[in-house]
N, C-alpha and C. Protein backbone atom coordinates (compact mmCIF):
# COMPACT_ATOMS: atom_id res chain seq x y z
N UNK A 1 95.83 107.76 80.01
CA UNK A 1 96.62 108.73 80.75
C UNK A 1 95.83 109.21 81.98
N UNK A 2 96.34 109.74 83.01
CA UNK A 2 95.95 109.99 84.60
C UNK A 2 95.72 111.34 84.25
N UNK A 3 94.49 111.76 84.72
CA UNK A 3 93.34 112.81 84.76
C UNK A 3 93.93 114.05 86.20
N UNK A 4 94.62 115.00 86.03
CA UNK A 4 94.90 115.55 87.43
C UNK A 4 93.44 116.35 87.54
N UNK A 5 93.21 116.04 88.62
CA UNK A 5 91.49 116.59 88.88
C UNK A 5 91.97 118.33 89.76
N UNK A 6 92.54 118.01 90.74
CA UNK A 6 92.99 119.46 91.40
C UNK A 6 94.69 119.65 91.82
N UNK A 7 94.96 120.69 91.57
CA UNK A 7 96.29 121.03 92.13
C UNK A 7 96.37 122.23 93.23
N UNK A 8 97.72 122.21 93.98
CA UNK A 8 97.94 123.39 94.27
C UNK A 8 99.21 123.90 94.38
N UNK A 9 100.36 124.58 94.72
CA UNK A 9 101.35 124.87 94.77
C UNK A 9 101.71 125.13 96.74
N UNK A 10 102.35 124.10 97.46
CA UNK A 10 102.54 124.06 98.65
C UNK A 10 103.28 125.44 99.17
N UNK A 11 103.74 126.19 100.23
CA UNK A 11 104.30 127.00 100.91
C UNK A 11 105.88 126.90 100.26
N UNK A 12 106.14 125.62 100.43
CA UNK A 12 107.73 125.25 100.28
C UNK A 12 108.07 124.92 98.59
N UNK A 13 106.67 125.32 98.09
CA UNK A 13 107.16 125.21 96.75
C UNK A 13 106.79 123.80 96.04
N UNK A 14 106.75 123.02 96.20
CA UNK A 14 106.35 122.02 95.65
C UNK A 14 104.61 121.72 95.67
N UNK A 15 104.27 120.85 94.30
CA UNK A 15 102.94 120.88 93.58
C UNK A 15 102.72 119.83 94.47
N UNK A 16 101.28 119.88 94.49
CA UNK A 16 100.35 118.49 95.17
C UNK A 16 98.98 118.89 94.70
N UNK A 17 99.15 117.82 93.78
CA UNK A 17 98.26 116.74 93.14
C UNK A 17 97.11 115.65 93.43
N UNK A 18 95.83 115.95 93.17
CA UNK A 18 94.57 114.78 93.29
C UNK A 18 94.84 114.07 91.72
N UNK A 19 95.09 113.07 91.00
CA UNK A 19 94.15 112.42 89.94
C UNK A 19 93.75 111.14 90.11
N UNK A 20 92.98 111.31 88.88
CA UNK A 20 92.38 110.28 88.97
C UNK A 20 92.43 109.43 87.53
N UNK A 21 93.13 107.60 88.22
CA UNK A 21 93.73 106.85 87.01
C UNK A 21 93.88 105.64 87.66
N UNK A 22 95.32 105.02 86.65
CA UNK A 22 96.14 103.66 87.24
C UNK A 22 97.35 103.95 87.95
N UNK A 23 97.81 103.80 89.09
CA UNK A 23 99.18 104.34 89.64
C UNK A 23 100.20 103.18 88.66
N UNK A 24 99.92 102.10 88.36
CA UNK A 24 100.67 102.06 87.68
C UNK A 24 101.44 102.54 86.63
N UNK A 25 100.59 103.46 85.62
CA UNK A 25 100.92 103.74 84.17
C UNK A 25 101.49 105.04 84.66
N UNK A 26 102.10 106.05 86.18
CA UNK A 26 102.58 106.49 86.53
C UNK A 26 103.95 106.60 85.69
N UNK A 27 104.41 108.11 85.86
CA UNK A 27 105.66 108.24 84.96
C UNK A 27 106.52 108.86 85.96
N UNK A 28 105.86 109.36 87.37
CA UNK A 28 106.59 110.35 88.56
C UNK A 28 107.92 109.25 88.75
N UNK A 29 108.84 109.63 89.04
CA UNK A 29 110.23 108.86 89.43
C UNK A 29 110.00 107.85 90.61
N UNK A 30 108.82 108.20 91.63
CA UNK A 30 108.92 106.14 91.95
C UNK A 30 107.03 106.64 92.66
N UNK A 31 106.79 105.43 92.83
CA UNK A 31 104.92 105.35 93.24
C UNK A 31 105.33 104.59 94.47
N UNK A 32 104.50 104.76 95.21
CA UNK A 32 104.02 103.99 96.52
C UNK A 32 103.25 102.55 96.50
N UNK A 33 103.71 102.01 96.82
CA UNK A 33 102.88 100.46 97.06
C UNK A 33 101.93 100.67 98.31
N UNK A 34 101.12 100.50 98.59
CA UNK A 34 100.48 99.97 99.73
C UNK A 34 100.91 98.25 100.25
N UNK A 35 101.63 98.16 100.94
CA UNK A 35 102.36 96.62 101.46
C UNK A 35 101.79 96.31 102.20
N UNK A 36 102.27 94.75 102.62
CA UNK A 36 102.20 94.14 103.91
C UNK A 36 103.85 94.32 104.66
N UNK A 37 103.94 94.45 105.52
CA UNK A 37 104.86 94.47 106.35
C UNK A 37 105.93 93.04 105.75
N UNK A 38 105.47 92.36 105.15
CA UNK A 38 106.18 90.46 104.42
C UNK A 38 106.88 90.91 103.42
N UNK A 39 106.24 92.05 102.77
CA UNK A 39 105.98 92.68 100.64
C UNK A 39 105.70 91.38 100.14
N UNK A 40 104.68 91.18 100.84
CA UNK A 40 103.78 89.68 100.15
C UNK A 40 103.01 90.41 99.12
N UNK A 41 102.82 90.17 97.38
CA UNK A 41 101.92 91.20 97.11
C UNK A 41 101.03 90.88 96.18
N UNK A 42 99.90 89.89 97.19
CA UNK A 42 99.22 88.95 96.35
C UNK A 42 98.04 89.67 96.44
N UNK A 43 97.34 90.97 96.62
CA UNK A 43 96.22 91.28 96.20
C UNK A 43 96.33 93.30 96.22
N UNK A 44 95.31 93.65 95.72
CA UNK A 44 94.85 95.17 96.08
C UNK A 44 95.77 95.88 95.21
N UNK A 45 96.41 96.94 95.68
CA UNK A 45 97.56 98.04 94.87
C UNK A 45 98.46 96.93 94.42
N UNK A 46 99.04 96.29 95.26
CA UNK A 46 100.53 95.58 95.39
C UNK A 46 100.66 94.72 94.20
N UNK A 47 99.58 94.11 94.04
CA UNK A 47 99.28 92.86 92.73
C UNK A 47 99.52 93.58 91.71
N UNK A 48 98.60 94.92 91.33
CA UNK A 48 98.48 95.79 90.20
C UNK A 48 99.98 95.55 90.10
N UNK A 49 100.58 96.56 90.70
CA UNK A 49 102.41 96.68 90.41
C UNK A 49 103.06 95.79 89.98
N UNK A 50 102.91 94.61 90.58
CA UNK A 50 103.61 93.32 90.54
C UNK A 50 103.60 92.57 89.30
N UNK A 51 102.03 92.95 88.53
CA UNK A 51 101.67 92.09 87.51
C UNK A 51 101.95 93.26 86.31
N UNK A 52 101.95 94.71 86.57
CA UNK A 52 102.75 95.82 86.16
C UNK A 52 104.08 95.63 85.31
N UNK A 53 105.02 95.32 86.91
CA UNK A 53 106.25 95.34 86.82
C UNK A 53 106.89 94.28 86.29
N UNK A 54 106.21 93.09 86.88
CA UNK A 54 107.18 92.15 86.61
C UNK A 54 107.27 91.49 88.03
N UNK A 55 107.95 89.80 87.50
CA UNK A 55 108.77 89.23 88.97
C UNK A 55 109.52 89.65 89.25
N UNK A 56 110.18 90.99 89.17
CA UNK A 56 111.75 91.72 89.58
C UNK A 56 111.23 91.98 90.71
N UNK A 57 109.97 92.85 90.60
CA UNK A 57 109.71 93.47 91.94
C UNK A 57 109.49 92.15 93.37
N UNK A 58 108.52 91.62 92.97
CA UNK A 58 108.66 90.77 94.10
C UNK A 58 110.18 89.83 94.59
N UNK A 59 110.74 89.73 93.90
CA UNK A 59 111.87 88.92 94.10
C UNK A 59 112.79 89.99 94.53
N UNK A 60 113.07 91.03 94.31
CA UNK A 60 113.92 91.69 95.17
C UNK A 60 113.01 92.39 96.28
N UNK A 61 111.48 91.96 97.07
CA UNK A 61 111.05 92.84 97.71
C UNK A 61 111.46 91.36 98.64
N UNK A 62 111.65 89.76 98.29
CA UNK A 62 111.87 88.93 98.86
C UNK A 62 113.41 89.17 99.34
N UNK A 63 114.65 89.41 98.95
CA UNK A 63 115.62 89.98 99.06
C UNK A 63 115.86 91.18 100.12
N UNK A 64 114.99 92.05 100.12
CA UNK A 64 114.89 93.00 101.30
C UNK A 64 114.09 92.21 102.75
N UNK A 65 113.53 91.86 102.42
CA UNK A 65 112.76 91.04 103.42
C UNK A 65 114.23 89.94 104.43
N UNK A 66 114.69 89.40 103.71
CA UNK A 66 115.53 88.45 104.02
C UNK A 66 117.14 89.06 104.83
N UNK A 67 117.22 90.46 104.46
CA UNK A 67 118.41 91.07 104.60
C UNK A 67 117.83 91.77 105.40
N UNK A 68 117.09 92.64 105.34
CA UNK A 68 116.37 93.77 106.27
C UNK A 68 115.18 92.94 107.51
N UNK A 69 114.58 91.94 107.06
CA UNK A 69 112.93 91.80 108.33
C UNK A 69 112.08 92.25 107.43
N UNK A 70 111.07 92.48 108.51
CA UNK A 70 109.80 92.87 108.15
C UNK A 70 109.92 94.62 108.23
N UNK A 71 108.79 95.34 107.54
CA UNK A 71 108.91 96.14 107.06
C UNK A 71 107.97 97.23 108.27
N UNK A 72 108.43 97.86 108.89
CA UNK A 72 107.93 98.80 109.83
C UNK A 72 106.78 99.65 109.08
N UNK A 73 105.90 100.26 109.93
CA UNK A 73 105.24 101.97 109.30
C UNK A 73 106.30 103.13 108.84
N UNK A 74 107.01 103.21 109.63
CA UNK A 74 108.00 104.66 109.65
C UNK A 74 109.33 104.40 108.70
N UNK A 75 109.37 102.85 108.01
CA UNK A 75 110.72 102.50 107.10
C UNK A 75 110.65 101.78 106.21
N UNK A 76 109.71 102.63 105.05
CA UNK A 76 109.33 101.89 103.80
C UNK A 76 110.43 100.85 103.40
N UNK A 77 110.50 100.03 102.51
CA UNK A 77 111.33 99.54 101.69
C UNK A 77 111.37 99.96 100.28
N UNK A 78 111.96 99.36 99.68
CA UNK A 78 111.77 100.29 98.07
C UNK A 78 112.74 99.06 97.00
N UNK A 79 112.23 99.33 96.02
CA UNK A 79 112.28 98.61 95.02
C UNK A 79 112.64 98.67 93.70
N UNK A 80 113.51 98.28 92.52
CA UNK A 80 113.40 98.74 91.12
C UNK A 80 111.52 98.79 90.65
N UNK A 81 111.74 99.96 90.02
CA UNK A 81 110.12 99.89 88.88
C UNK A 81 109.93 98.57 87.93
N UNK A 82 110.97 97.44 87.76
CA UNK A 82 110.56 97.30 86.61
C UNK A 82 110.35 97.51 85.42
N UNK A 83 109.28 96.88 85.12
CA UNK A 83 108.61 97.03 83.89
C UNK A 83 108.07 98.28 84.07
N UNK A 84 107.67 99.23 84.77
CA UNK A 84 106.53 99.86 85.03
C UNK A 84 107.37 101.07 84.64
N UNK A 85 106.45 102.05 84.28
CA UNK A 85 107.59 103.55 84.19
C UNK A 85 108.35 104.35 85.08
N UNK A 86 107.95 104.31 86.62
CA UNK A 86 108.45 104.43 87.39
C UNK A 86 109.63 103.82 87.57
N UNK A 87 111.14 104.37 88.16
CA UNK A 87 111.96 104.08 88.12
C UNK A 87 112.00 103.10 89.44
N UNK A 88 111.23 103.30 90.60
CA UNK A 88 111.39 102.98 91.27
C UNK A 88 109.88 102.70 92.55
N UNK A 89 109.57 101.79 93.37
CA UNK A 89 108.37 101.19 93.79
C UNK A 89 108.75 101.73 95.50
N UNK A 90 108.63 102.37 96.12
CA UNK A 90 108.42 102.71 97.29
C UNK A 90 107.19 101.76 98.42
N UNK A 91 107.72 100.86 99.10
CA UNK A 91 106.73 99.76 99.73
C UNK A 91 106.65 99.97 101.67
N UNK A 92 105.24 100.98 101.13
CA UNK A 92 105.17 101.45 102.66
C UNK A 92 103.50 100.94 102.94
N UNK A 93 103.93 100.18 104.51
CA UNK A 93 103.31 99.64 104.92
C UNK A 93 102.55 100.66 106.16
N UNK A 94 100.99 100.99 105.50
CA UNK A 94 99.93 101.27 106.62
C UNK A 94 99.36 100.53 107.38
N UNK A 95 99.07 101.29 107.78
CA UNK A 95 97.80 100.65 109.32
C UNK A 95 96.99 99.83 109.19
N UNK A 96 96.21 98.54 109.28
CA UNK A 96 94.88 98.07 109.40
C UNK A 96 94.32 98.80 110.74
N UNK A 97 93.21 99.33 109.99
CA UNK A 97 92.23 99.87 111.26
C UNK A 97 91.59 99.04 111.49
N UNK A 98 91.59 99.39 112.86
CA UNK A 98 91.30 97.83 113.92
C UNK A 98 90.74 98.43 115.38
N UNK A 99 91.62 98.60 116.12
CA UNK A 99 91.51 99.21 117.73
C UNK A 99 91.72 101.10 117.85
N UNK A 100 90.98 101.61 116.96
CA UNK A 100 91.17 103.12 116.89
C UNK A 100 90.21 103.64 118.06
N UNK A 101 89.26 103.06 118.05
CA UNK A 101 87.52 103.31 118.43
C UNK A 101 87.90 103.09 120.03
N UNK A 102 89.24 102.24 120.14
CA UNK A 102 89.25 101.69 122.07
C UNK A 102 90.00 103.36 122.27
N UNK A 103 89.59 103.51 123.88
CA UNK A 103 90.17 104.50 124.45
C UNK A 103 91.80 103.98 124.10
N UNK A 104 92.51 103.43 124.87
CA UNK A 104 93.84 103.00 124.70
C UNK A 104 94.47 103.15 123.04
N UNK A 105 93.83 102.85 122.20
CA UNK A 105 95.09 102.81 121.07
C UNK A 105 94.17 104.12 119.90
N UNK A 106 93.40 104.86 120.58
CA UNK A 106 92.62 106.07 120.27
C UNK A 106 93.91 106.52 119.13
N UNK A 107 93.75 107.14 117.85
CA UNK A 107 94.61 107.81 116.74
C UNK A 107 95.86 107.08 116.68
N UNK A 108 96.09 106.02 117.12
CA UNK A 108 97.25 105.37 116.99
C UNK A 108 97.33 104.96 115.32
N UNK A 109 96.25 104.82 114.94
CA UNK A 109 96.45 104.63 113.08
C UNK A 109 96.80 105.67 112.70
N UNK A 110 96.07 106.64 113.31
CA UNK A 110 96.61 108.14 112.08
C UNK A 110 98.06 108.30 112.24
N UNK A 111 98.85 107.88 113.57
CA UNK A 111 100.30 107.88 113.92
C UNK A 111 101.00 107.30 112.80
N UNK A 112 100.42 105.61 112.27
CA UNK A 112 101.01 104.78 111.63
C UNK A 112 101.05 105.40 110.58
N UNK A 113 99.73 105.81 109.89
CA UNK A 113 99.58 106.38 108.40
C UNK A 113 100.35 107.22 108.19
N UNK A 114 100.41 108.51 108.85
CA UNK A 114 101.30 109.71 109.18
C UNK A 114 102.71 109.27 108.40
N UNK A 115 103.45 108.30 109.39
CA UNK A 115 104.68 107.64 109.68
C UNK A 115 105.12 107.23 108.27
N UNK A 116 104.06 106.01 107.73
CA UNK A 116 103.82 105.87 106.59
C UNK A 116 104.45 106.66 105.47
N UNK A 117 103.62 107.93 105.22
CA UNK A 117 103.40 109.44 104.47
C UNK A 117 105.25 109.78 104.31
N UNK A 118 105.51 109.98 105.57
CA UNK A 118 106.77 110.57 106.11
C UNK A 118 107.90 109.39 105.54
N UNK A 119 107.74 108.42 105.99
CA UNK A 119 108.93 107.75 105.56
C UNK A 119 109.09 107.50 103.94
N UNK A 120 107.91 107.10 103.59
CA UNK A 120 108.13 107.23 101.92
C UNK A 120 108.21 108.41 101.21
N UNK A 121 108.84 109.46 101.71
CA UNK A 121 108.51 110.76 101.09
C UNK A 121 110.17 111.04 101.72
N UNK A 122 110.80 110.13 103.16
CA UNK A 122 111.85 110.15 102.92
C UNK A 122 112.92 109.31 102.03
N UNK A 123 112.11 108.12 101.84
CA UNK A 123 112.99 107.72 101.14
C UNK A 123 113.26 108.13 99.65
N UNK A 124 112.29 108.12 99.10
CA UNK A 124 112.15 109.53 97.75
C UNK A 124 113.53 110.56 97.81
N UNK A 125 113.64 111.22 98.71
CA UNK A 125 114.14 111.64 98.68
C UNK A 125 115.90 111.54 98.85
N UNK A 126 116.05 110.41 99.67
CA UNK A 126 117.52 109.41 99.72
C UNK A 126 117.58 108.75 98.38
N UNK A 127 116.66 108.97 97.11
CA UNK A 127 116.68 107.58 96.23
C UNK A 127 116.90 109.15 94.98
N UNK A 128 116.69 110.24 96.02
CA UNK A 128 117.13 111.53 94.62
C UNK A 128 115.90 111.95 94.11
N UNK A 129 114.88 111.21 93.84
CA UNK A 129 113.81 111.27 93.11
C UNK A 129 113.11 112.98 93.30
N UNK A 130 112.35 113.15 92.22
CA UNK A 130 111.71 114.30 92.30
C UNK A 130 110.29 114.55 92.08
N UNK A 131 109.76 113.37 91.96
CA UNK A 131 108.38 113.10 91.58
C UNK A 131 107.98 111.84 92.62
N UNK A 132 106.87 111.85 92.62
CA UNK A 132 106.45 110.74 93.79
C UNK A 132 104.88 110.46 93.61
N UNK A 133 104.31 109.77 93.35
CA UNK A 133 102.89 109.21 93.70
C UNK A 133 102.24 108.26 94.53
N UNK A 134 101.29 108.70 95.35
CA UNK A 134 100.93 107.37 96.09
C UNK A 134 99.51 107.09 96.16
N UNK A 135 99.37 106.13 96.16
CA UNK A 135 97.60 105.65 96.09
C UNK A 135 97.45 106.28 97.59
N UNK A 136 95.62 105.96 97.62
CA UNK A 136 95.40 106.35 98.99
C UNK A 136 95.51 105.12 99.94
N UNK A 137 96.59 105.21 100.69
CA UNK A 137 97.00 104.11 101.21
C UNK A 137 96.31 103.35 102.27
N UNK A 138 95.88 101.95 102.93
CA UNK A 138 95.20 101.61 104.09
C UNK A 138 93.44 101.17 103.55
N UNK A 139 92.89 102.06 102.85
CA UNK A 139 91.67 102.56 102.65
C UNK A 139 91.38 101.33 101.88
N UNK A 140 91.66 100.38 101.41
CA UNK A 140 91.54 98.88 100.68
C UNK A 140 90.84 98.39 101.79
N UNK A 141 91.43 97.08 101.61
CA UNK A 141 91.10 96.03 102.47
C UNK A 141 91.86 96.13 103.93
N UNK A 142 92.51 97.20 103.89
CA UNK A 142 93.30 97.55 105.67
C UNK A 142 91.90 98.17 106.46
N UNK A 143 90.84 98.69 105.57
CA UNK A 143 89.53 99.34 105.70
C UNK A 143 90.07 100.92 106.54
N UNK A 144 90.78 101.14 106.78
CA UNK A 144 91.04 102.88 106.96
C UNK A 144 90.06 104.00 106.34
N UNK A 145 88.90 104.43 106.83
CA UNK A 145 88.62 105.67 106.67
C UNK A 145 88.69 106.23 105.77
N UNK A 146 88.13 106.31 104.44
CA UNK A 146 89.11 107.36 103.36
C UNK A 146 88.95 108.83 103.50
N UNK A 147 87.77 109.18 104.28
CA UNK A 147 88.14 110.58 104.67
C UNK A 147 89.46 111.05 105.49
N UNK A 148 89.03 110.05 106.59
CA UNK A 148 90.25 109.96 107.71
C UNK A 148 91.64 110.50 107.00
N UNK A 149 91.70 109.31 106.17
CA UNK A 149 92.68 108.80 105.50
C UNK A 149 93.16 109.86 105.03
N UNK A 150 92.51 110.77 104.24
CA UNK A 150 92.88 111.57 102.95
C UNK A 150 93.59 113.37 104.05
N UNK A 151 92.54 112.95 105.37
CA UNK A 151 93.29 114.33 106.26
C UNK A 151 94.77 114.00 106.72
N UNK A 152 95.04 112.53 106.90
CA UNK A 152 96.08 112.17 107.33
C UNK A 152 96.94 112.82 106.73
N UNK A 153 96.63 112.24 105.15
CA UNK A 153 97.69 111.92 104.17
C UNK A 153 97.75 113.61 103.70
N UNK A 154 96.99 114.07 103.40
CA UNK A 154 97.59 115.82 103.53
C UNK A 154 98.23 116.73 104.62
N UNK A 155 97.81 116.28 105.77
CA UNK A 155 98.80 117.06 106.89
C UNK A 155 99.95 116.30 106.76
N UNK A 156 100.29 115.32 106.74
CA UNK A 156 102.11 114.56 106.52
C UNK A 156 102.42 115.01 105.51
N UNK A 157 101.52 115.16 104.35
CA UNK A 157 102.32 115.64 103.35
C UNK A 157 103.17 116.90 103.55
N UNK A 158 102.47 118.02 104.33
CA UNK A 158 102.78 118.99 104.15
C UNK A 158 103.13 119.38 105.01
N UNK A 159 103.39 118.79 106.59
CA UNK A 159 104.50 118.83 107.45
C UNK A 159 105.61 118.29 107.17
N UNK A 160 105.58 117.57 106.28
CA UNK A 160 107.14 117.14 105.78
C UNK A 160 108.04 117.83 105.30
N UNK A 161 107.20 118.45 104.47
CA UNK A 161 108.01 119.70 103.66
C UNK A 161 108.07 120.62 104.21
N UNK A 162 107.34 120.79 105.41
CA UNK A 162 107.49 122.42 105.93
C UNK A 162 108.89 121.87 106.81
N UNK A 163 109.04 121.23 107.04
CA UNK A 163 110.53 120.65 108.02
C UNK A 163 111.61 120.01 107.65
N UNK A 164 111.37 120.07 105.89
CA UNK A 164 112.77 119.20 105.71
C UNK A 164 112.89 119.80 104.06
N UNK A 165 114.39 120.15 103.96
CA UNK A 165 114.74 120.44 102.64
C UNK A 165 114.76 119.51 101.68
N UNK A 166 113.53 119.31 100.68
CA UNK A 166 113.80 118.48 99.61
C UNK A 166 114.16 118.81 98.36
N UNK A 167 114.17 117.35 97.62
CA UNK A 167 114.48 117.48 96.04
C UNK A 167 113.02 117.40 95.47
N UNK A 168 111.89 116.83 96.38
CA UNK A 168 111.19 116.49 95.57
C UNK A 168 110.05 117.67 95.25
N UNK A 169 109.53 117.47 94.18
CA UNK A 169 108.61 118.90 93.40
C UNK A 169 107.49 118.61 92.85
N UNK A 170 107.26 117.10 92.99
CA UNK A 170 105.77 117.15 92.44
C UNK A 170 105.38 115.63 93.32
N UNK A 171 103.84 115.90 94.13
CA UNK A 171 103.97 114.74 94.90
C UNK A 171 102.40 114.26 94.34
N UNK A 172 101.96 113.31 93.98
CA UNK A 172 100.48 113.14 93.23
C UNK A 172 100.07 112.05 93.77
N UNK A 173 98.39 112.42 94.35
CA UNK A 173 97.78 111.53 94.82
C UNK A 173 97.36 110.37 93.88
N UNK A 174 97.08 109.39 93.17
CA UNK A 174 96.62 108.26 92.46
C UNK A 174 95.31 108.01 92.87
N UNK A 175 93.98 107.98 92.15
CA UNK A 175 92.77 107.55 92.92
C UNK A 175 92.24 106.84 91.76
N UNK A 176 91.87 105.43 92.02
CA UNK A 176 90.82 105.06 91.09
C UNK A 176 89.40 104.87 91.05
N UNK A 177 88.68 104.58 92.11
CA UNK A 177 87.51 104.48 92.15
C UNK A 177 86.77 105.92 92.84
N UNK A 178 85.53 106.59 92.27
CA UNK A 178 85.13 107.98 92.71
C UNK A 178 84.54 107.50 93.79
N UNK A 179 84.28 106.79 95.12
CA UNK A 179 84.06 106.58 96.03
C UNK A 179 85.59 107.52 96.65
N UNK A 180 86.72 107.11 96.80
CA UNK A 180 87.97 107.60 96.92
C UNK A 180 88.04 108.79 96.53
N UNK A 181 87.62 108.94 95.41
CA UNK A 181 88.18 110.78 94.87
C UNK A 181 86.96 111.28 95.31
N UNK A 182 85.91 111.23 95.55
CA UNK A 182 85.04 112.47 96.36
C UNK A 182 85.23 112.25 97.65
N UNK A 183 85.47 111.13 98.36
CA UNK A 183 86.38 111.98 99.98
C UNK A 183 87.48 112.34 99.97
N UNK A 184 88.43 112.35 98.95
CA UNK A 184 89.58 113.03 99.18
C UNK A 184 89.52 114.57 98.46
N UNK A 185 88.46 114.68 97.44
CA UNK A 185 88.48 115.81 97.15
C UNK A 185 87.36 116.79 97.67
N UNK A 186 87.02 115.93 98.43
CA UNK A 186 85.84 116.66 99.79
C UNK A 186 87.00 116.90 100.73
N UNK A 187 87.68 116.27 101.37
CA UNK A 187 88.80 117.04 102.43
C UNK A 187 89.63 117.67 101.67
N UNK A 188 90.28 117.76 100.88
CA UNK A 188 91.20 119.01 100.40
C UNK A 188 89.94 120.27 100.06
N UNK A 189 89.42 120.35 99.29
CA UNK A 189 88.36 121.36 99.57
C UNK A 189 87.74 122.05 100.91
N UNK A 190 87.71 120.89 101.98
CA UNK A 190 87.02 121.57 103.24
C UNK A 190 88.66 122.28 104.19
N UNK A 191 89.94 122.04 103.37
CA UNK A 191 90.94 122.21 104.48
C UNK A 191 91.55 123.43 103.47
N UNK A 192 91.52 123.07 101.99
CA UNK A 192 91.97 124.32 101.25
C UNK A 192 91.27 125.24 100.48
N UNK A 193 90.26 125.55 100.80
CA UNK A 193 89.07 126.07 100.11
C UNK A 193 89.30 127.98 100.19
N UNK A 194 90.29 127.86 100.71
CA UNK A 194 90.86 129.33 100.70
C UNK A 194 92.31 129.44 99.91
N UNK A 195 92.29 128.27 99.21
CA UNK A 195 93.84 128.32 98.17
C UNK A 195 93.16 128.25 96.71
N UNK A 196 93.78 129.20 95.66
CA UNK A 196 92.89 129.16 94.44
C UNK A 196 93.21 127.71 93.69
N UNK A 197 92.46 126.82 93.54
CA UNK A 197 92.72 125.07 92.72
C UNK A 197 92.66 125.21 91.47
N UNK A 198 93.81 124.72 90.67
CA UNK A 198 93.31 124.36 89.08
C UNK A 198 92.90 123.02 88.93
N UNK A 199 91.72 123.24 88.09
CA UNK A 199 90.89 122.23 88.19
C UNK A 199 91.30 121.97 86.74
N UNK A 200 90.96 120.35 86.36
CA UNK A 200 90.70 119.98 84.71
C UNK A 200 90.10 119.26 84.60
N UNK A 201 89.23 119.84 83.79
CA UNK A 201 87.84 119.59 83.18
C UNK A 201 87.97 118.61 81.93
């Protein structure tokens, strides 16, 4: 079972969640994939799910692919859960960090990631859902920053909700390796360190 390491209770009411586990064995009403823009999902998060779920998932992520294209930053695709407990697979495609460092495409990842954050948190919400989990997305083999990463992925979180009426009420980060959970629980600490955290020990 998935370890919630810190919580807090957002402005708009809804919980957000650090643990630390398998996003698969997830029970929130749908999890986040980390994709390729193809939903090719032959390695990293994507495999876990896949070998999770089942060939359902890939064969209808081949099905969206074919009807829809390729899969933007800002317009996840989404998927049955499967096998998996999740009802449903949310397949949002981040950034490879690449050209951040050039003057010209300067924070253009944090745009993508952002976008990312936002669109799978809309579609969650078009799909009804009220629970949501997502790994820390990019920070694999896209090589994204996981500090970076983890400021991204908390300011979208929580500009989302400050601007849009949802259903959803519990949004949980997924982390498996403590390389990942001490920079993400080093930036929520350095950004919320004035909000009281329940911790579990």
């Amino acid at each position: 079972m998935n370890k919630v390491l810190v919580e807090r209770i957002l402005s708009a009411g809804q919980t957000i969640q650090i643990a630390q586990g398998d996003l698969t064995t997830e029970t929130t009403d749908a999890i986040v994939n980390a994709a390729n823009e193809y939903l090719l999902h032959g390695g990293g998060v994507a495999w876990a799910i896949v070998r999770g779920g089942g060939k359902i998932i890939q064969q209808e992520s081949d099905e969206w692919i074919r009807v829809h294209g390729a899969v933007s930053h800002a317009h996840p695709a989404w998927t049955s859960g499967g096998n998996l407990p999740a009802k449903y697979v949310i397949h949002a495609v981040g950034p490879v960090w690449g050209d951040a460092q050039s003057t010209s495409a300067s924070g253009n990842e944090d745009d993508k990631l952002a976008a990312a954050v936002n669109g799978s948190l809309e579609v969650a919400d078009e799909l009804k859902c009220s629970s949501i989990s997502f790994p820390a997305i990019s920070t694999g083999i896209f090589g994204f920053p996981k500090e970076r990463a983890a400021k991204v992925m908390f300011s979208a979180i929580e500009d989302y909700f400050s601007k849009h009426g949802s259903g959803i009420k519990l949004v949980r980060l997924v982390l498996f390796d403590e390389t990942t959970i001490n920079a993400f629980r080093e930036v929520w600490s350095m950004a919320h360190n004035h909000y009281p955290l329940s911790i579990n020990h």
